[in-house]
C-alpha atoms as a PDB file:
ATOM      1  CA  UNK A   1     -12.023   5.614   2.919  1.00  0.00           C
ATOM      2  CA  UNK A   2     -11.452   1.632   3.141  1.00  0.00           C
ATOM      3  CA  UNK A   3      -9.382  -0.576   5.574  1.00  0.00           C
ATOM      4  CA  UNK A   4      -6.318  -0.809   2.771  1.00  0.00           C
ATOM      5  CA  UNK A   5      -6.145   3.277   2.493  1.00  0.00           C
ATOM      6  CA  UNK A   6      -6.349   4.397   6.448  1.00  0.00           C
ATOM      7  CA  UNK A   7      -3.939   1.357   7.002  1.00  0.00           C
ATOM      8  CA  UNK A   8      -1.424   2.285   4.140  1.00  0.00           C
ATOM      9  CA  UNK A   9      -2.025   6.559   5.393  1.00  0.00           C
ATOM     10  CA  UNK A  10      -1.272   4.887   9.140  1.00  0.00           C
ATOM     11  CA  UNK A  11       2.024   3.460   8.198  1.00  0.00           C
ATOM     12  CA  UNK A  12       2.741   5.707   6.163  1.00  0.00           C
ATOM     13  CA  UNK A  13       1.938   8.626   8.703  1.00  0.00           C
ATOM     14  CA  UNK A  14       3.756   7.178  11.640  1.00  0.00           C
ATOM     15  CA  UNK A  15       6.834   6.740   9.169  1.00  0.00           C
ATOM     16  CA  UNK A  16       7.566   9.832   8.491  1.00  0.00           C
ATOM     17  CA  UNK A  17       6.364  11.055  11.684  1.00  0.00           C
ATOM     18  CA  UNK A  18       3.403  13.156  10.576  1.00  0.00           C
ATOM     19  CA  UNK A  19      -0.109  13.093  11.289  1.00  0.00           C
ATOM     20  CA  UNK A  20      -2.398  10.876   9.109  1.00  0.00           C
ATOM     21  CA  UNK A  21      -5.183  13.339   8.620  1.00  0.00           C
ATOM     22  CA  UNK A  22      -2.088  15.239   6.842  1.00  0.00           C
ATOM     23  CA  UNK A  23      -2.408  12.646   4.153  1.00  0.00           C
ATOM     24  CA  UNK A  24      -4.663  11.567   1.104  1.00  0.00           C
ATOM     25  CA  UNK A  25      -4.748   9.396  -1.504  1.00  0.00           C
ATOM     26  CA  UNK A  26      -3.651  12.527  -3.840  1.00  0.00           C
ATOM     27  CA  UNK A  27      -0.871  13.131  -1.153  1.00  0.00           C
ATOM     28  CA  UNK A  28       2.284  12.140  -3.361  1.00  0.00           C
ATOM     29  CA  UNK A  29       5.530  10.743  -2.167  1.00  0.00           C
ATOM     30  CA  UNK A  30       7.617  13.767  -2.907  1.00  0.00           C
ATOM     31  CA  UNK A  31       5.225  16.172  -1.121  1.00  0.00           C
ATOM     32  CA  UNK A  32       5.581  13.625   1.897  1.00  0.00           C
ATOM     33  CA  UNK A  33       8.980  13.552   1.849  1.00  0.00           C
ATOM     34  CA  UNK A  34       9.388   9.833   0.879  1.00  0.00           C
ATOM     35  CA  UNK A  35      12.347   8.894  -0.493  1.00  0.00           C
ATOM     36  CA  UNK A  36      13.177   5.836  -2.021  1.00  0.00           C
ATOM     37  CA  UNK A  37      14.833   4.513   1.455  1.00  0.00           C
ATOM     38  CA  UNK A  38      11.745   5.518   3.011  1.00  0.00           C
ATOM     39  CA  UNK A  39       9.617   3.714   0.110  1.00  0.00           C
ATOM     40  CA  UNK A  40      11.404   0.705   0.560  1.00  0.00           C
ATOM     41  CA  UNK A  41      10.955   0.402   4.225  1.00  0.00           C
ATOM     42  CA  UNK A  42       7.082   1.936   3.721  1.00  0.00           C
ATOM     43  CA  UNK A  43       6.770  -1.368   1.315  1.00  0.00           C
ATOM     44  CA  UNK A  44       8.207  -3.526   4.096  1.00  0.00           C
ATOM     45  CA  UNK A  45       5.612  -2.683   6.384  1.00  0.00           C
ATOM     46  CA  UNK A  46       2.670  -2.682   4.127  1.00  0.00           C
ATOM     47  CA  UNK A  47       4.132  -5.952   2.726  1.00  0.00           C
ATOM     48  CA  UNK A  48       3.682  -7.339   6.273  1.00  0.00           C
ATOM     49  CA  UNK A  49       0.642  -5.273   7.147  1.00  0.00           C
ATOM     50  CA  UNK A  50      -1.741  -6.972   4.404  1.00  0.00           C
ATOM     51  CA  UNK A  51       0.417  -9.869   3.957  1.00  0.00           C
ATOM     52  CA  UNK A  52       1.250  -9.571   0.520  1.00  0.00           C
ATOM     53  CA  UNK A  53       4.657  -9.469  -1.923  1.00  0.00           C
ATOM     54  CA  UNK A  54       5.250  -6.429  -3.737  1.00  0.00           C
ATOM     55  CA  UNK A  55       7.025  -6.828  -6.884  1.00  0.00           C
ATOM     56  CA  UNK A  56      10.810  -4.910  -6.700  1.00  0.00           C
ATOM     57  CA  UNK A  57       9.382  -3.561  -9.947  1.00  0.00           C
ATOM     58  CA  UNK A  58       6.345  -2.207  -8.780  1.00  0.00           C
ATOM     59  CA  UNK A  59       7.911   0.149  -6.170  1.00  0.00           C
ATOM     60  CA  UNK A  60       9.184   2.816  -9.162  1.00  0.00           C
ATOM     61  CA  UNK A  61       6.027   2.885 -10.472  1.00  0.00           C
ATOM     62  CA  UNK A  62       4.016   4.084  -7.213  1.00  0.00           C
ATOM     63  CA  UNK A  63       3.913   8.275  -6.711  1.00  0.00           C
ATOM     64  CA  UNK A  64       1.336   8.650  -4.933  1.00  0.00           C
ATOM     65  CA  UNK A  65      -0.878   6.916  -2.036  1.00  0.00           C
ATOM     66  CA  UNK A  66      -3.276   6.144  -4.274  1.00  0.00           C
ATOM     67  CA  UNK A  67      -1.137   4.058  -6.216  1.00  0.00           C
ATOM     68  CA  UNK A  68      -0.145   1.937  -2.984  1.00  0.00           C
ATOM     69  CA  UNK A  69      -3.372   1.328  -2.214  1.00  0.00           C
ATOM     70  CA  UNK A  70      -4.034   0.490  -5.451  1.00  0.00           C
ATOM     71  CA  UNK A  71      -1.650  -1.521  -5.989  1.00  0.00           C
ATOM     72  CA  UNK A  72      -2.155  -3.200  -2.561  1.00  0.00           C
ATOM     73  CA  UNK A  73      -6.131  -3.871  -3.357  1.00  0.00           C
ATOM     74  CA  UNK A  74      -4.981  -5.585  -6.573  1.00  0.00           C
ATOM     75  CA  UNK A  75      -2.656  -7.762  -5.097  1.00  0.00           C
ATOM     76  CA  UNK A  76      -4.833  -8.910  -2.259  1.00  0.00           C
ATOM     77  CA  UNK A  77      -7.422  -9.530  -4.704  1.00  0.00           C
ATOM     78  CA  UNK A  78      -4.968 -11.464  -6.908  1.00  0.00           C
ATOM     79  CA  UNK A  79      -4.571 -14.071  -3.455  1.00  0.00           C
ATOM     80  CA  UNK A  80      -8.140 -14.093  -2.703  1.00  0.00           C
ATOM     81  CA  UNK A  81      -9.558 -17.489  -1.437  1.00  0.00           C
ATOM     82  CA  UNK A  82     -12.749 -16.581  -3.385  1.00  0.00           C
ATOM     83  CA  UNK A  83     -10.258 -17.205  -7.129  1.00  0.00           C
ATOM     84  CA  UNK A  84     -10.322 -20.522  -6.011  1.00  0.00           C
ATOM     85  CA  UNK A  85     -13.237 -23.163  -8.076  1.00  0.00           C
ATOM     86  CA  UNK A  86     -15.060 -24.560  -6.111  1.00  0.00           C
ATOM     87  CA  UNK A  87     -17.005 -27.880  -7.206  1.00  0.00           C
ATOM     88  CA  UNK A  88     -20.239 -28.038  -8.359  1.00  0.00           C
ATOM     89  CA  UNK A  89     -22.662 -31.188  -7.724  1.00  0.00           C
END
């Protein structure tokens, strides 16, 4: 498992209160009890976690932990210093 999944199943864990080894990237919301109070505050913390915006729009679309970390990897990727050119002599 990568940095982005034990630190989304951390978060994720310690907001609802349940122990992380509990959880897997199968694991969906509704069998964790996540509603979508608890999905918007989850998003919050991830948000500030990995330092990243998470479209409004994006948040009906996740159901599962996968998908957060999914989505999470592709928007860190998307901000990646490496996307920037750099000149060539």
């Amino acid at each position: 498992m990568n940095h982005i999944a034990s630190r989304c199943i951390d978060i994720i864990a310690k907001s609802k209160g349940i122990p992380p080894d509990t959880i897997t990237l199968a694991s969906t919301f509704e069998e964790l009890n996540i509603d979508s109070l608890d999905k918007i505050n989850i998003s919050f913390e991830v948000e500030e976690a990995f330092n990243i915006d998470i479209p409004d729009e994006a948040l009906g679309s996740i159901r599962t932990v996968g998908d957060m970390v999914d989505g999470v990897t592709k928007l860190q990727a998307a901000k990646s210093p490496t996307a920037i050119a750099t000149p060539s002599n």
